[in-house]
N, C-alpha and C. Protein backbone atom coordinates (compact mmCIF):
# COMPACT_ATOMS: atom_id res chain seq x y z
N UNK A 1 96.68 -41.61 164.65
CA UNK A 1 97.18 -40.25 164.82
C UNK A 1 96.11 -39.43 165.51
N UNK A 2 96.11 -38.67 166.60
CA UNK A 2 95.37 -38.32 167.64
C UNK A 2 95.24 -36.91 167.18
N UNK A 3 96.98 -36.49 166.92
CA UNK A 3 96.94 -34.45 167.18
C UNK A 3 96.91 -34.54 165.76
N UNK A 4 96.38 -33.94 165.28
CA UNK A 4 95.90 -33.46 163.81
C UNK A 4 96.44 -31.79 163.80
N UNK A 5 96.85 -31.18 165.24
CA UNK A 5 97.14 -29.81 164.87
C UNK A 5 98.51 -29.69 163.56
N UNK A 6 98.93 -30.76 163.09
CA UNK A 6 99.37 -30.43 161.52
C UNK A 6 99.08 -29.94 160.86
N UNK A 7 97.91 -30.46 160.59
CA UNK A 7 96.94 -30.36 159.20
C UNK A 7 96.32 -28.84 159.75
N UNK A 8 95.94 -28.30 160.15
CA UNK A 8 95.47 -26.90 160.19
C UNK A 8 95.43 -26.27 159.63
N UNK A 9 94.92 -24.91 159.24
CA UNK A 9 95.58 -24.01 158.29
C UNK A 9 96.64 -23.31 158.77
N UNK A 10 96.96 -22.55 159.94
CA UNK A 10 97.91 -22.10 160.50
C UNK A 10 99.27 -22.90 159.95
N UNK A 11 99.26 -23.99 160.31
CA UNK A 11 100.47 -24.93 160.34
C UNK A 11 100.99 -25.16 158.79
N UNK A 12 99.86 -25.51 158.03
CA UNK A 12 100.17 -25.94 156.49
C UNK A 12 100.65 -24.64 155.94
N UNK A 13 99.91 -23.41 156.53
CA UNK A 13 100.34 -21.70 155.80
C UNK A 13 101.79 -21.79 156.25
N UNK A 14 102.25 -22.16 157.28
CA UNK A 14 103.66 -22.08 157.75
C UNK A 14 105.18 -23.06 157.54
N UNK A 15 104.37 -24.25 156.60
CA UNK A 15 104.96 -25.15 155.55
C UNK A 15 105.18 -24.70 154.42
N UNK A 16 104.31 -23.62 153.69
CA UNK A 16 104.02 -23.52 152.44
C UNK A 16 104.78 -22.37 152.56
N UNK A 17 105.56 -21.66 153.40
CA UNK A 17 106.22 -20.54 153.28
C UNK A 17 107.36 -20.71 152.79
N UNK A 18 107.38 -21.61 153.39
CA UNK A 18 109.37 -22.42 152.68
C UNK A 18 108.90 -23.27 151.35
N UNK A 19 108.17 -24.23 151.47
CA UNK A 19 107.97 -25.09 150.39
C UNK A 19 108.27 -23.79 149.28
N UNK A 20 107.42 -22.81 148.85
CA UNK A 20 106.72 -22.38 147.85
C UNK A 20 108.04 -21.55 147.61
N UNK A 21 109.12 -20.85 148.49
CA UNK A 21 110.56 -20.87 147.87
C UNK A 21 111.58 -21.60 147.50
N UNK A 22 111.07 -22.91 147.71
CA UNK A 22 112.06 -23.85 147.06
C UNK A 22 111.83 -24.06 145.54
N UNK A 23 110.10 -24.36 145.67
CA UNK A 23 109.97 -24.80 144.37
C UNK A 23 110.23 -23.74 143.27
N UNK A 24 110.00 -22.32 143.96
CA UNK A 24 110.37 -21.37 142.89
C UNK A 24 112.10 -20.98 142.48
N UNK A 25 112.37 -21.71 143.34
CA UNK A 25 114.08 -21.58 143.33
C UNK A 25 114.25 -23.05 142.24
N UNK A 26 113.73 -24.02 141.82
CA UNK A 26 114.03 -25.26 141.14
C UNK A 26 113.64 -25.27 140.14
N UNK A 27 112.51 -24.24 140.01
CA UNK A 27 112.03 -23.77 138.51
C UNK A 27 112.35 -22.24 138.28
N UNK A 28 113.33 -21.77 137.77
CA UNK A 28 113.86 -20.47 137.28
C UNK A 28 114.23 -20.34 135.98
N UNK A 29 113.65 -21.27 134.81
CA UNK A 29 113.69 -20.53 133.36
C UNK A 29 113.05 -19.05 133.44
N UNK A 30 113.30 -18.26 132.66
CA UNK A 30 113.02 -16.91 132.44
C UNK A 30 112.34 -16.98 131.66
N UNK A 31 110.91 -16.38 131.49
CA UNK A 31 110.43 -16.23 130.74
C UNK A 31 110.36 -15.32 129.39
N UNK A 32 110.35 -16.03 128.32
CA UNK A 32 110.91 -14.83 127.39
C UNK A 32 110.27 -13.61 126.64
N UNK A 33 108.84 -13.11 127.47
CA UNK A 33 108.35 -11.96 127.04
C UNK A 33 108.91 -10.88 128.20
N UNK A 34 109.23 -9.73 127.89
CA UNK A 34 108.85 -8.66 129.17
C UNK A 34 107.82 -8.59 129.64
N UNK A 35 107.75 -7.96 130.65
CA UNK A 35 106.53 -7.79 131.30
C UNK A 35 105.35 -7.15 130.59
N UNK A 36 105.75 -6.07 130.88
CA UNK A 36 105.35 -4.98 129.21
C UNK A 36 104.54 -5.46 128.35
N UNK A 37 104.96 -6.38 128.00
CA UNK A 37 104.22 -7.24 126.98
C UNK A 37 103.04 -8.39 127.54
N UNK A 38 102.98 -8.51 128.19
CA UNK A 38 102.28 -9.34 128.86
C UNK A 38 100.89 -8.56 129.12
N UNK A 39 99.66 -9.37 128.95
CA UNK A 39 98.08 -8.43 129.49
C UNK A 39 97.90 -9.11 130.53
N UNK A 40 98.35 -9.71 131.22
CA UNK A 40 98.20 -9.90 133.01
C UNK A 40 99.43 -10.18 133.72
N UNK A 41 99.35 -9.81 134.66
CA UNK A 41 100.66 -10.42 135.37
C UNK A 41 100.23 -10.92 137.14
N UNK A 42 100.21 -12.64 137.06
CA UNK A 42 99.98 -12.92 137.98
C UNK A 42 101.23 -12.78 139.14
N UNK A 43 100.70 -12.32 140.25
CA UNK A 43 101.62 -12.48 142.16
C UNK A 43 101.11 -12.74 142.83
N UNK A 44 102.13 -13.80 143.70
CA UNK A 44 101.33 -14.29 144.44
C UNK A 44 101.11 -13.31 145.87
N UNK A 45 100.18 -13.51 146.54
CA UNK A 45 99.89 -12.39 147.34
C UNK A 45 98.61 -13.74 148.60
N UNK A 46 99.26 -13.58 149.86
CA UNK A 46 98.83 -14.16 150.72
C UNK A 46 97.73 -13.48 151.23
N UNK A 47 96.49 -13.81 151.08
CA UNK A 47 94.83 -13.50 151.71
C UNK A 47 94.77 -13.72 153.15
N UNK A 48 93.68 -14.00 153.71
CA UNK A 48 93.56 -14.20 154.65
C UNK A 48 91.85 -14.78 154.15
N UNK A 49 91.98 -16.11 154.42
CA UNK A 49 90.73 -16.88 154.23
C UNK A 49 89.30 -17.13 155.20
N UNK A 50 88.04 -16.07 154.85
CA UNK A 50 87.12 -16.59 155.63
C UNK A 50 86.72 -18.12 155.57
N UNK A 51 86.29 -18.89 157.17
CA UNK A 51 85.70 -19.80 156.91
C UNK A 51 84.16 -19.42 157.82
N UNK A 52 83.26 -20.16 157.30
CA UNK A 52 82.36 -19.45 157.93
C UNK A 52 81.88 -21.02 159.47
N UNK A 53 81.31 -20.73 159.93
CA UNK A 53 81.00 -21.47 161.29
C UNK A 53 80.39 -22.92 160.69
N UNK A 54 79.94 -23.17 159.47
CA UNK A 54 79.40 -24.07 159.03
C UNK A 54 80.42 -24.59 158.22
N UNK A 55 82.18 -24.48 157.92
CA UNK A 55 83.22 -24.64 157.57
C UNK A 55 82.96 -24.23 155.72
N UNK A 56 82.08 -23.55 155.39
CA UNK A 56 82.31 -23.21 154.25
C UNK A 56 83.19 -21.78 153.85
N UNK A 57 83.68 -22.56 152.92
CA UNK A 57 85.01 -21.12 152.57
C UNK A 57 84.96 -21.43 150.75
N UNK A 58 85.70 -20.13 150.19
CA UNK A 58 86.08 -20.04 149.12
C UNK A 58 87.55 -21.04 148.54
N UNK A 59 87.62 -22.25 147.74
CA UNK A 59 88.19 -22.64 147.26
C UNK A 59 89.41 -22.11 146.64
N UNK A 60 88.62 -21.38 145.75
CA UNK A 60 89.67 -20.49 144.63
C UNK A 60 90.60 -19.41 145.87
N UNK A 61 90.15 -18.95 146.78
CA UNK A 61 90.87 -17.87 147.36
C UNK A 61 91.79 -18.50 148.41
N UNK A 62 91.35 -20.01 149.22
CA UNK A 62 92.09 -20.70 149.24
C UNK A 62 93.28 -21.13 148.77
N UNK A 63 93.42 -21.48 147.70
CA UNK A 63 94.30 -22.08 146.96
C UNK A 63 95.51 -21.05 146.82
N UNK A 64 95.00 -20.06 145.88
CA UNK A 64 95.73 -19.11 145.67
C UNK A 64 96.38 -17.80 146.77
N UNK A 65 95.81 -17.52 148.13
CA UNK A 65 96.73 -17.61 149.38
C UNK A 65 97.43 -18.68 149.98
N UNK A 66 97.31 -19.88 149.78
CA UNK A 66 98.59 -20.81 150.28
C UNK A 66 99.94 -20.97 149.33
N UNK A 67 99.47 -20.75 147.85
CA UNK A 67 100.29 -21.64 146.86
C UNK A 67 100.83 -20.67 146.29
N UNK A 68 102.09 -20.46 145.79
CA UNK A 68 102.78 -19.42 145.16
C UNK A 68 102.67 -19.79 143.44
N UNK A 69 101.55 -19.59 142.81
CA UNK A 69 102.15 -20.04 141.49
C UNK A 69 102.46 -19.50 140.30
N UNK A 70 103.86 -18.85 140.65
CA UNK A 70 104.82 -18.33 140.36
C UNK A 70 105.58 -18.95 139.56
N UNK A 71 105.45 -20.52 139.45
CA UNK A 71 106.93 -21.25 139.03
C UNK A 71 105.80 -21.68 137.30
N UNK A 72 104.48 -21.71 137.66
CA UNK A 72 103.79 -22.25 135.67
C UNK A 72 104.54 -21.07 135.11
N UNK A 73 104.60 -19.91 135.23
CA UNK A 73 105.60 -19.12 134.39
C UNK A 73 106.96 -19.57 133.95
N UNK A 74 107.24 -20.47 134.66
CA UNK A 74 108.85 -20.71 134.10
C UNK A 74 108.69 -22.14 133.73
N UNK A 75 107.58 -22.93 133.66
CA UNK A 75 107.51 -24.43 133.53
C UNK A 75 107.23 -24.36 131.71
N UNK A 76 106.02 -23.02 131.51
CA UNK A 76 105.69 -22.55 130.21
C UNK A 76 106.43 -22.10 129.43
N UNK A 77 107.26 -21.74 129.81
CA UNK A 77 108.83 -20.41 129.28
C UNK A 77 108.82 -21.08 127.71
N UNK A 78 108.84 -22.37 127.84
CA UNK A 78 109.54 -22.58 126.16
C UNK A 78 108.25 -22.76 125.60
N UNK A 79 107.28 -22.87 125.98
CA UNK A 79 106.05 -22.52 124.84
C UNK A 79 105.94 -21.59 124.29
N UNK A 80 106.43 -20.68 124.71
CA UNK A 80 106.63 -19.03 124.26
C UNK A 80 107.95 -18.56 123.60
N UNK A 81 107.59 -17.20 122.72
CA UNK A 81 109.11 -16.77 122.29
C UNK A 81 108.97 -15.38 122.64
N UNK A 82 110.27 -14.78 122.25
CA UNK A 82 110.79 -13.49 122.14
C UNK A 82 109.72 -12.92 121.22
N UNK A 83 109.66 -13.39 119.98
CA UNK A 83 109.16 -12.83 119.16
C UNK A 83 107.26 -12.61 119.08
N UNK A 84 106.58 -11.90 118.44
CA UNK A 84 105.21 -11.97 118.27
C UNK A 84 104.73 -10.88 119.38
N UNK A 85 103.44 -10.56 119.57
CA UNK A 85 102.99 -9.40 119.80
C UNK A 85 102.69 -9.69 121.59
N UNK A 86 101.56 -9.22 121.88
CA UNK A 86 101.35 -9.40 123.51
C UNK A 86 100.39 -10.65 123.52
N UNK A 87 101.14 -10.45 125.14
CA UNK A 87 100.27 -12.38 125.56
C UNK A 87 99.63 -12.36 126.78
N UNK A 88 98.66 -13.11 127.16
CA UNK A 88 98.33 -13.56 129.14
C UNK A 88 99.10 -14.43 129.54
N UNK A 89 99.65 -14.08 130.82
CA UNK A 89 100.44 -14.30 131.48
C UNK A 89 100.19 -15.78 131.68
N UNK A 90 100.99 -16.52 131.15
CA UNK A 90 100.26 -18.35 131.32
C UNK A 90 99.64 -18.92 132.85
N UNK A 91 100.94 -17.71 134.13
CA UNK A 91 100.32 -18.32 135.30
C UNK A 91 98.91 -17.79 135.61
N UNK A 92 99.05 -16.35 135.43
CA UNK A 92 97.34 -16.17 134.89
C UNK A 92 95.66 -17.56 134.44
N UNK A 93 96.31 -17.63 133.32
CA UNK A 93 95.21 -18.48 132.47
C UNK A 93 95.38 -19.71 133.06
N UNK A 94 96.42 -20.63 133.72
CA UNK A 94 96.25 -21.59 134.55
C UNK A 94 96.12 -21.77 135.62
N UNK A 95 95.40 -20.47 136.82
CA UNK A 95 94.93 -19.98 137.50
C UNK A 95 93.40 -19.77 137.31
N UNK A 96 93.26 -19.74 136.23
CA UNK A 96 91.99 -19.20 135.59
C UNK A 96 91.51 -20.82 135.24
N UNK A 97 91.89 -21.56 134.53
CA UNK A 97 91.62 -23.04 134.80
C UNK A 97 91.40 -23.57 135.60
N UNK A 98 92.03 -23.46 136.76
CA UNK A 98 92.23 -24.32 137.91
C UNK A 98 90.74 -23.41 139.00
N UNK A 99 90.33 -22.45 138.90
CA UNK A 99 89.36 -21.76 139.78
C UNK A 99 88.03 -22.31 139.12
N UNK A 100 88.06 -22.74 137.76
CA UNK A 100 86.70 -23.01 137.14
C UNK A 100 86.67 -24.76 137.67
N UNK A 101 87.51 -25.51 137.73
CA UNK A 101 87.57 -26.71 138.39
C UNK A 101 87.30 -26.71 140.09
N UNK A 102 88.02 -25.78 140.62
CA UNK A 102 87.30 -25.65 141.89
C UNK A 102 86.44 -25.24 142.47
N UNK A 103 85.57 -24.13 141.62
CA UNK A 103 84.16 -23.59 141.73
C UNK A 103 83.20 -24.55 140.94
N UNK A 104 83.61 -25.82 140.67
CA UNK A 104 82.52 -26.39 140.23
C UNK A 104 81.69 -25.96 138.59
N UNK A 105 82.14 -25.16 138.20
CA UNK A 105 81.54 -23.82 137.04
C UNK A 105 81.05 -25.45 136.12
N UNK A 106 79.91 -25.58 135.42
CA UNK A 106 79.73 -26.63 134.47
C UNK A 106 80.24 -26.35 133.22
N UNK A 107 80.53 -25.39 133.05
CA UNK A 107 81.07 -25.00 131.60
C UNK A 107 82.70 -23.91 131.56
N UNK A 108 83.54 -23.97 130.49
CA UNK A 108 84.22 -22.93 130.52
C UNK A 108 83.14 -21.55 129.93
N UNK A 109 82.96 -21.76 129.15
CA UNK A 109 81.25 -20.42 128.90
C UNK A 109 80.48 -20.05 129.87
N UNK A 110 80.25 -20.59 130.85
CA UNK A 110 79.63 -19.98 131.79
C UNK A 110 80.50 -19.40 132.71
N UNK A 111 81.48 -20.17 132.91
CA UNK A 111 83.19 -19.44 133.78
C UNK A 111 83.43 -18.06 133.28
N UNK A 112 83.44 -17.91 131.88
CA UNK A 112 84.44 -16.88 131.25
C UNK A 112 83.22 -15.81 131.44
N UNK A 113 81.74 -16.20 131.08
CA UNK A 113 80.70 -15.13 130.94
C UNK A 113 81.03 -14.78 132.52
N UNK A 114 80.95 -15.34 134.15
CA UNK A 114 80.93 -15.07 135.41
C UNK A 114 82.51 -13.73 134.80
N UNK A 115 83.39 -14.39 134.33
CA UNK A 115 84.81 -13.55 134.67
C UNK A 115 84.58 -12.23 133.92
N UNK A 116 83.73 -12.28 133.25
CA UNK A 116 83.44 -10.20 132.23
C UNK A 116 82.32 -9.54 133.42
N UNK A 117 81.36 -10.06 134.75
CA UNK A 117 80.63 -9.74 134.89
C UNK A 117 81.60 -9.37 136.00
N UNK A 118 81.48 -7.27 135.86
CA UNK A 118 82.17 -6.85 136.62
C UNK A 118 82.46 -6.89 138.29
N UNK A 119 81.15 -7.31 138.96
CA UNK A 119 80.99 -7.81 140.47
C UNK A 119 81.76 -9.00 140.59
N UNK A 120 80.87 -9.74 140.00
CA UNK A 120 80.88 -11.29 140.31
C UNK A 120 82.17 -11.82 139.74
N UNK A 121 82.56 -11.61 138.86
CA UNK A 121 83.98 -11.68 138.16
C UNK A 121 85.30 -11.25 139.00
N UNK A 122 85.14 -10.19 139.68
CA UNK A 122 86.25 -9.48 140.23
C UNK A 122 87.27 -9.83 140.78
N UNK A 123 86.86 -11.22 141.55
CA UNK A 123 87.39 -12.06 142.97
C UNK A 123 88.66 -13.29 141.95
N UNK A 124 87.69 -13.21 140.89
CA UNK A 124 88.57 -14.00 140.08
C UNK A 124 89.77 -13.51 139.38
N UNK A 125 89.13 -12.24 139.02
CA UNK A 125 90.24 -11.32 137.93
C UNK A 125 91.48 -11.21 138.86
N UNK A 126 90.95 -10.59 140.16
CA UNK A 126 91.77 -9.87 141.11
C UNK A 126 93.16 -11.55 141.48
N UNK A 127 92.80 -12.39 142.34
CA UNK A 127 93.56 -13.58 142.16
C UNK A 127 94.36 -14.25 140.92
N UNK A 128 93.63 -13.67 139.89
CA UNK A 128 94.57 -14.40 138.66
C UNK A 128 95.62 -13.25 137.80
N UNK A 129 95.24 -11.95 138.49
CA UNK A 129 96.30 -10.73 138.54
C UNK A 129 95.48 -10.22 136.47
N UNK A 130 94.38 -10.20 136.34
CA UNK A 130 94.15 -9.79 135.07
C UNK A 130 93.08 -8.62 135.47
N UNK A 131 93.27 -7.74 134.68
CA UNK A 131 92.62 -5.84 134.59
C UNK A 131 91.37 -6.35 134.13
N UNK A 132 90.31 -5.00 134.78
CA UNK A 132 89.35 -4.97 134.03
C UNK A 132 89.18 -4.62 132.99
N UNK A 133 90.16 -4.03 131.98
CA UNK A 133 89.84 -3.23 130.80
C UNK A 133 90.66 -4.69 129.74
N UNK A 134 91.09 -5.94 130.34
CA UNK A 134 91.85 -6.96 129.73
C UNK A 134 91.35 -8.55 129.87
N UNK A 135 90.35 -8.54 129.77
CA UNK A 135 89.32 -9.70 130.33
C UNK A 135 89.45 -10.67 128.85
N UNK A 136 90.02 -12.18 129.15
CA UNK A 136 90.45 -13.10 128.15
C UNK A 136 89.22 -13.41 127.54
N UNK A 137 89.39 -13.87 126.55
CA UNK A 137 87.29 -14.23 125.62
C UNK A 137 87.87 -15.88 125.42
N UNK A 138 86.58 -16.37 125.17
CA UNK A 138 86.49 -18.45 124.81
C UNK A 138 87.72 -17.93 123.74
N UNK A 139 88.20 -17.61 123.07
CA UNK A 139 89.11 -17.99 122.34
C UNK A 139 90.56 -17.38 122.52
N UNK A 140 90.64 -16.89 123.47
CA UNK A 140 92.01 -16.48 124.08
C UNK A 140 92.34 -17.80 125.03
N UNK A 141 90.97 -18.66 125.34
CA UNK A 141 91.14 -19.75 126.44
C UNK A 141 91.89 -21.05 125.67
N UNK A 142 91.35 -21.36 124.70
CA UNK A 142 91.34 -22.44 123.08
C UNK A 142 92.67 -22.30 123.07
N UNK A 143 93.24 -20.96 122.83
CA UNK A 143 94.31 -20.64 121.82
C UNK A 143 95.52 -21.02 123.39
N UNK A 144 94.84 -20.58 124.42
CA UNK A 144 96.07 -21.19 125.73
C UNK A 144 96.39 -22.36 125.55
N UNK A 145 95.52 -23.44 125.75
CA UNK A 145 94.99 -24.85 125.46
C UNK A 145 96.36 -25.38 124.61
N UNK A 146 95.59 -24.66 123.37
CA UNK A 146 96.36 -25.36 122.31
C UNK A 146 98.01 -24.91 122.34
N UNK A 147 98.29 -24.00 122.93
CA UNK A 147 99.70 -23.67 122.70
C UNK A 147 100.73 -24.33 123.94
N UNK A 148 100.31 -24.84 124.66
CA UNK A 148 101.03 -25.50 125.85
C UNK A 148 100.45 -26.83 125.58
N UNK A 149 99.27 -27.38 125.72
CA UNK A 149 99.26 -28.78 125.50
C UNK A 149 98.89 -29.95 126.71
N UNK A 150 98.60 -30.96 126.69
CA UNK A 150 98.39 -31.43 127.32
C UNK A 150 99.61 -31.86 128.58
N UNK A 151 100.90 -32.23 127.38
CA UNK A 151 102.14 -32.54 128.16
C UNK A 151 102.29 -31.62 129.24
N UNK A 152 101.95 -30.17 129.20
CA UNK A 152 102.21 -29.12 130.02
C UNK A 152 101.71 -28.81 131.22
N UNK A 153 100.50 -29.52 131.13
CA UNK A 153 99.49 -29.23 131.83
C UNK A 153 99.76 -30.35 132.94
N UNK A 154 100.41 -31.40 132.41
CA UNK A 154 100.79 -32.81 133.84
C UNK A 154 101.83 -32.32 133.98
N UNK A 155 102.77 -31.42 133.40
CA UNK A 155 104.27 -30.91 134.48
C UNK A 155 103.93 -30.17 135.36
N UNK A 156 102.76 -29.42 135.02
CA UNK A 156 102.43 -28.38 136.38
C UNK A 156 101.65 -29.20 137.57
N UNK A 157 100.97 -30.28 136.78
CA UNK A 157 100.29 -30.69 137.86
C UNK A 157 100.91 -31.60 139.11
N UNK A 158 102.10 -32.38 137.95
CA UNK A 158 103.18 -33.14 138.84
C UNK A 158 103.60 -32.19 139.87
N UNK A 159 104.08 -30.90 139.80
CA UNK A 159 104.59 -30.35 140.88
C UNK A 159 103.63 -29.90 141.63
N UNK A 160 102.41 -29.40 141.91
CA UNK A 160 101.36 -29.14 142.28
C UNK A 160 101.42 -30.84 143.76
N UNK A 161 101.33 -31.94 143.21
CA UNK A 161 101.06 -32.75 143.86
C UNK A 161 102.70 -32.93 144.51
N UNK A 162 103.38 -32.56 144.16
CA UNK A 162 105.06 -32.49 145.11
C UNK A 162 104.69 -31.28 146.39
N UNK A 163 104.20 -30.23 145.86
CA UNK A 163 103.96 -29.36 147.14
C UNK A 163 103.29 -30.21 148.01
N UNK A 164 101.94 -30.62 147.41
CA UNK A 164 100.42 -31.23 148.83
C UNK A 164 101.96 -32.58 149.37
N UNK A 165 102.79 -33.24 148.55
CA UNK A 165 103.62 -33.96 149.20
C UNK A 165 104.59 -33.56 150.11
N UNK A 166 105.16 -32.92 149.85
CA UNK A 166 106.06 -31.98 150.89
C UNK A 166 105.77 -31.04 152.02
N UNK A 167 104.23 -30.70 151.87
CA UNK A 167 103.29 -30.57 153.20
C UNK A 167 102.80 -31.46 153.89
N UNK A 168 102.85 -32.77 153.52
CA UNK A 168 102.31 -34.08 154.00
C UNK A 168 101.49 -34.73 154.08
N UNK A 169 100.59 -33.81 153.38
CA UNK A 169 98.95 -34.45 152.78
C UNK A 169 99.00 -35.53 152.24
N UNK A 170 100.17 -35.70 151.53
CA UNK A 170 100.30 -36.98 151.00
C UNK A 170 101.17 -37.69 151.15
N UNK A 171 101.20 -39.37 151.53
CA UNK A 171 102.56 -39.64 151.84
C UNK A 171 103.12 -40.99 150.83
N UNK A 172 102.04 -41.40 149.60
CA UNK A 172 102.04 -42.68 149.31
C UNK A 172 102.41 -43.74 149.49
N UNK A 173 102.16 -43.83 150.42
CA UNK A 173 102.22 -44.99 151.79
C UNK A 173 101.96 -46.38 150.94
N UNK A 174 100.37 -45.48 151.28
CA UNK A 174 99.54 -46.60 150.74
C UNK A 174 98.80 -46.22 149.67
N UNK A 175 98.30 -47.13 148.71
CA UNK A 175 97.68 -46.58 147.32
C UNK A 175 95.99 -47.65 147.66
N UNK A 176 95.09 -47.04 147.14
CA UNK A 176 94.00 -47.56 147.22
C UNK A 176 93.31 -47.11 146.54
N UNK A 177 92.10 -48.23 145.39
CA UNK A 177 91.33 -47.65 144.60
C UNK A 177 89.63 -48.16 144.60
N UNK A 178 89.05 -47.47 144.17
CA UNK A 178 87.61 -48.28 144.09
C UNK A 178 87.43 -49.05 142.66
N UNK A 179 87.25 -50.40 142.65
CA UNK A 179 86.85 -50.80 141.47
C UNK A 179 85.04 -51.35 141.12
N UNK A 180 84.70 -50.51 141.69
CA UNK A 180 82.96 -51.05 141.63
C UNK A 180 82.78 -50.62 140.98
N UNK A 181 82.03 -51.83 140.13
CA UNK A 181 81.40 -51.79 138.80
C UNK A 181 80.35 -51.02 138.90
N UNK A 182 79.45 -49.84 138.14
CA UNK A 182 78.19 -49.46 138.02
C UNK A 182 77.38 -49.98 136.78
N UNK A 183 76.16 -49.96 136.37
CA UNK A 183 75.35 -50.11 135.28
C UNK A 183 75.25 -48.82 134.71
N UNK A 184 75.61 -48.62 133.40
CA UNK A 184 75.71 -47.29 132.66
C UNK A 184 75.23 -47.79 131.04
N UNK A 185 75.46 -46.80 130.31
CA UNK A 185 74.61 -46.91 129.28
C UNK A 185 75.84 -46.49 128.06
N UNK A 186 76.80 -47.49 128.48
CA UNK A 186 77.80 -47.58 127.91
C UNK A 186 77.71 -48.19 126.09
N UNK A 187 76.63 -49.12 126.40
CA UNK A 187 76.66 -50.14 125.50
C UNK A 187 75.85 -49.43 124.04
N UNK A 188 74.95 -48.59 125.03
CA UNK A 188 73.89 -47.80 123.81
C UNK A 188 74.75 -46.59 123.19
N UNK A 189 75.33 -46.18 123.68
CA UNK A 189 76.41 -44.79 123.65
C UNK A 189 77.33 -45.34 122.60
N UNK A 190 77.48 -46.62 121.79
CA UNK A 190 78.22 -46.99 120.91
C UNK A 190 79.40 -47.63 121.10
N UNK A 191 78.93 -48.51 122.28
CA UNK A 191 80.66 -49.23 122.66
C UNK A 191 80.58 -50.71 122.26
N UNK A 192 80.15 -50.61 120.95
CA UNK A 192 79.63 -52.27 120.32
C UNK A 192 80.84 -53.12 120.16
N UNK A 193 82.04 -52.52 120.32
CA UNK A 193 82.97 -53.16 120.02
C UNK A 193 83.45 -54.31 121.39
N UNK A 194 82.73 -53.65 123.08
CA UNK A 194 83.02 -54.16 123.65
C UNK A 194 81.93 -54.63 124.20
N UNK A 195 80.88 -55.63 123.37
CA UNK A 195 79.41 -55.89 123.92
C UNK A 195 79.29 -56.64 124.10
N UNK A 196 80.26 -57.82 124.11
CA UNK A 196 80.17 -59.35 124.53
C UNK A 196 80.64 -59.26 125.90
N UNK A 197 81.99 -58.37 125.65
CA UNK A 197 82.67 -58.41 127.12
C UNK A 197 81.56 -57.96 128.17
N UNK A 198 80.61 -56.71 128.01
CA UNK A 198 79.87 -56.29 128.84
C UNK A 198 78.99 -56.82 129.50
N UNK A 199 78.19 -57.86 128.28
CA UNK A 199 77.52 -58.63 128.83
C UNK A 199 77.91 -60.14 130.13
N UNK A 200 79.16 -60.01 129.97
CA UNK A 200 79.81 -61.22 130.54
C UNK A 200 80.42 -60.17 132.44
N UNK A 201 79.97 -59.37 132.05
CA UNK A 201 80.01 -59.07 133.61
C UNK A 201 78.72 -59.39 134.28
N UNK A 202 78.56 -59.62 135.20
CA UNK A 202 77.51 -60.03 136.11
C UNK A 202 77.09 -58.81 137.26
């Protein structure tokens, strides 16, 4: 494949215009808080992405100008009820997940301390649609976690990888993996159960 002008950003921004109304048209549960009730409310809202001459750009601001994610609100819907007091907006807080994975952050504690620090925080708040006077703490993060679940977290991601598919990034053509063995310190770390087998690798 020679012309790569596909893959561009121009071109993929102009895929993702349609994609990102379909998928929000295929996921339309309603979510069952009002708005009102809600302490963030994520929209999606198209940026305009610096790259700089050395091709470095912002990830997180990336992501969130191409991708509408609009539809974890309705994927979450039944984790939630009518009833009980105010909540963060789930597409919010899995916005807020997904930026600490793409900034590299080594910790959620060091993520959440960057997201209260009113400068440096801002870029984040502002993209994940949460106020400064409404900033989530480690245990507003726990309590997300635990109330959606792991199951929840691969439905969003399944569709996540249907968009990069339906833009063409991906075509699973072909599948390919690395299986090289490394030397690790598996065995000391308490994996006695599998220490014959280990040793029988070469």
């Amino acid at each position: 494949m020679k012309d790569l002008t596909v893959f561009s950003l121009k071109e993929i921004q102009r895929k993702l215009n349609s994609i990102n109304v379909q998928i929000n048209l295929e996921h339309r549960k309603i979510f069952p808080k009002e708005r009102s009730r809600l302490l963030s409310f994520y929209q999606y809202q198209r940026r305009f992405v610096d790259i700089s001459p050395q091709g470095y750009f912002s990830f997180s601001k990336l992501a969130t100008s191409l991708i509408d994610f609009s539809f974890v609100r309705s994927l979450l819907a039944s984790s939630y009820g009518r009833e009980g007091g105010h909540c963060f907006d789930p597409a919010s807080f899995f916005i807020l997940h997904l930026f600490r994975y793409l900034d590299e952050f080594k910790s959620e504690k060091s993520f959440i301390s960057l997201l209260h620090d009113q400068d440096k925080g801002r870029c984040y708040r502002t993209y994940a649609g949460i106020s400064d006077d409404r900033i989530p703490c480690e245990a507003d993060f726990s309590h997300f976690k635990k109330r959606i679940g792991p199951e929840k977290f691969d439905e969003i991601f399944h569709v996540l990888v249907e968009i990069v598919k339906r833009v063409g990034l991906v075509t699973g053509k072909i599948l390919s993996y690395d299986g090289t063995l490394f030397p690790t310190f598996a065995n000391y770390k308490g994996c006695n159960y599998a220490f014959k087998e280990c040793r029988s690798i070469p």
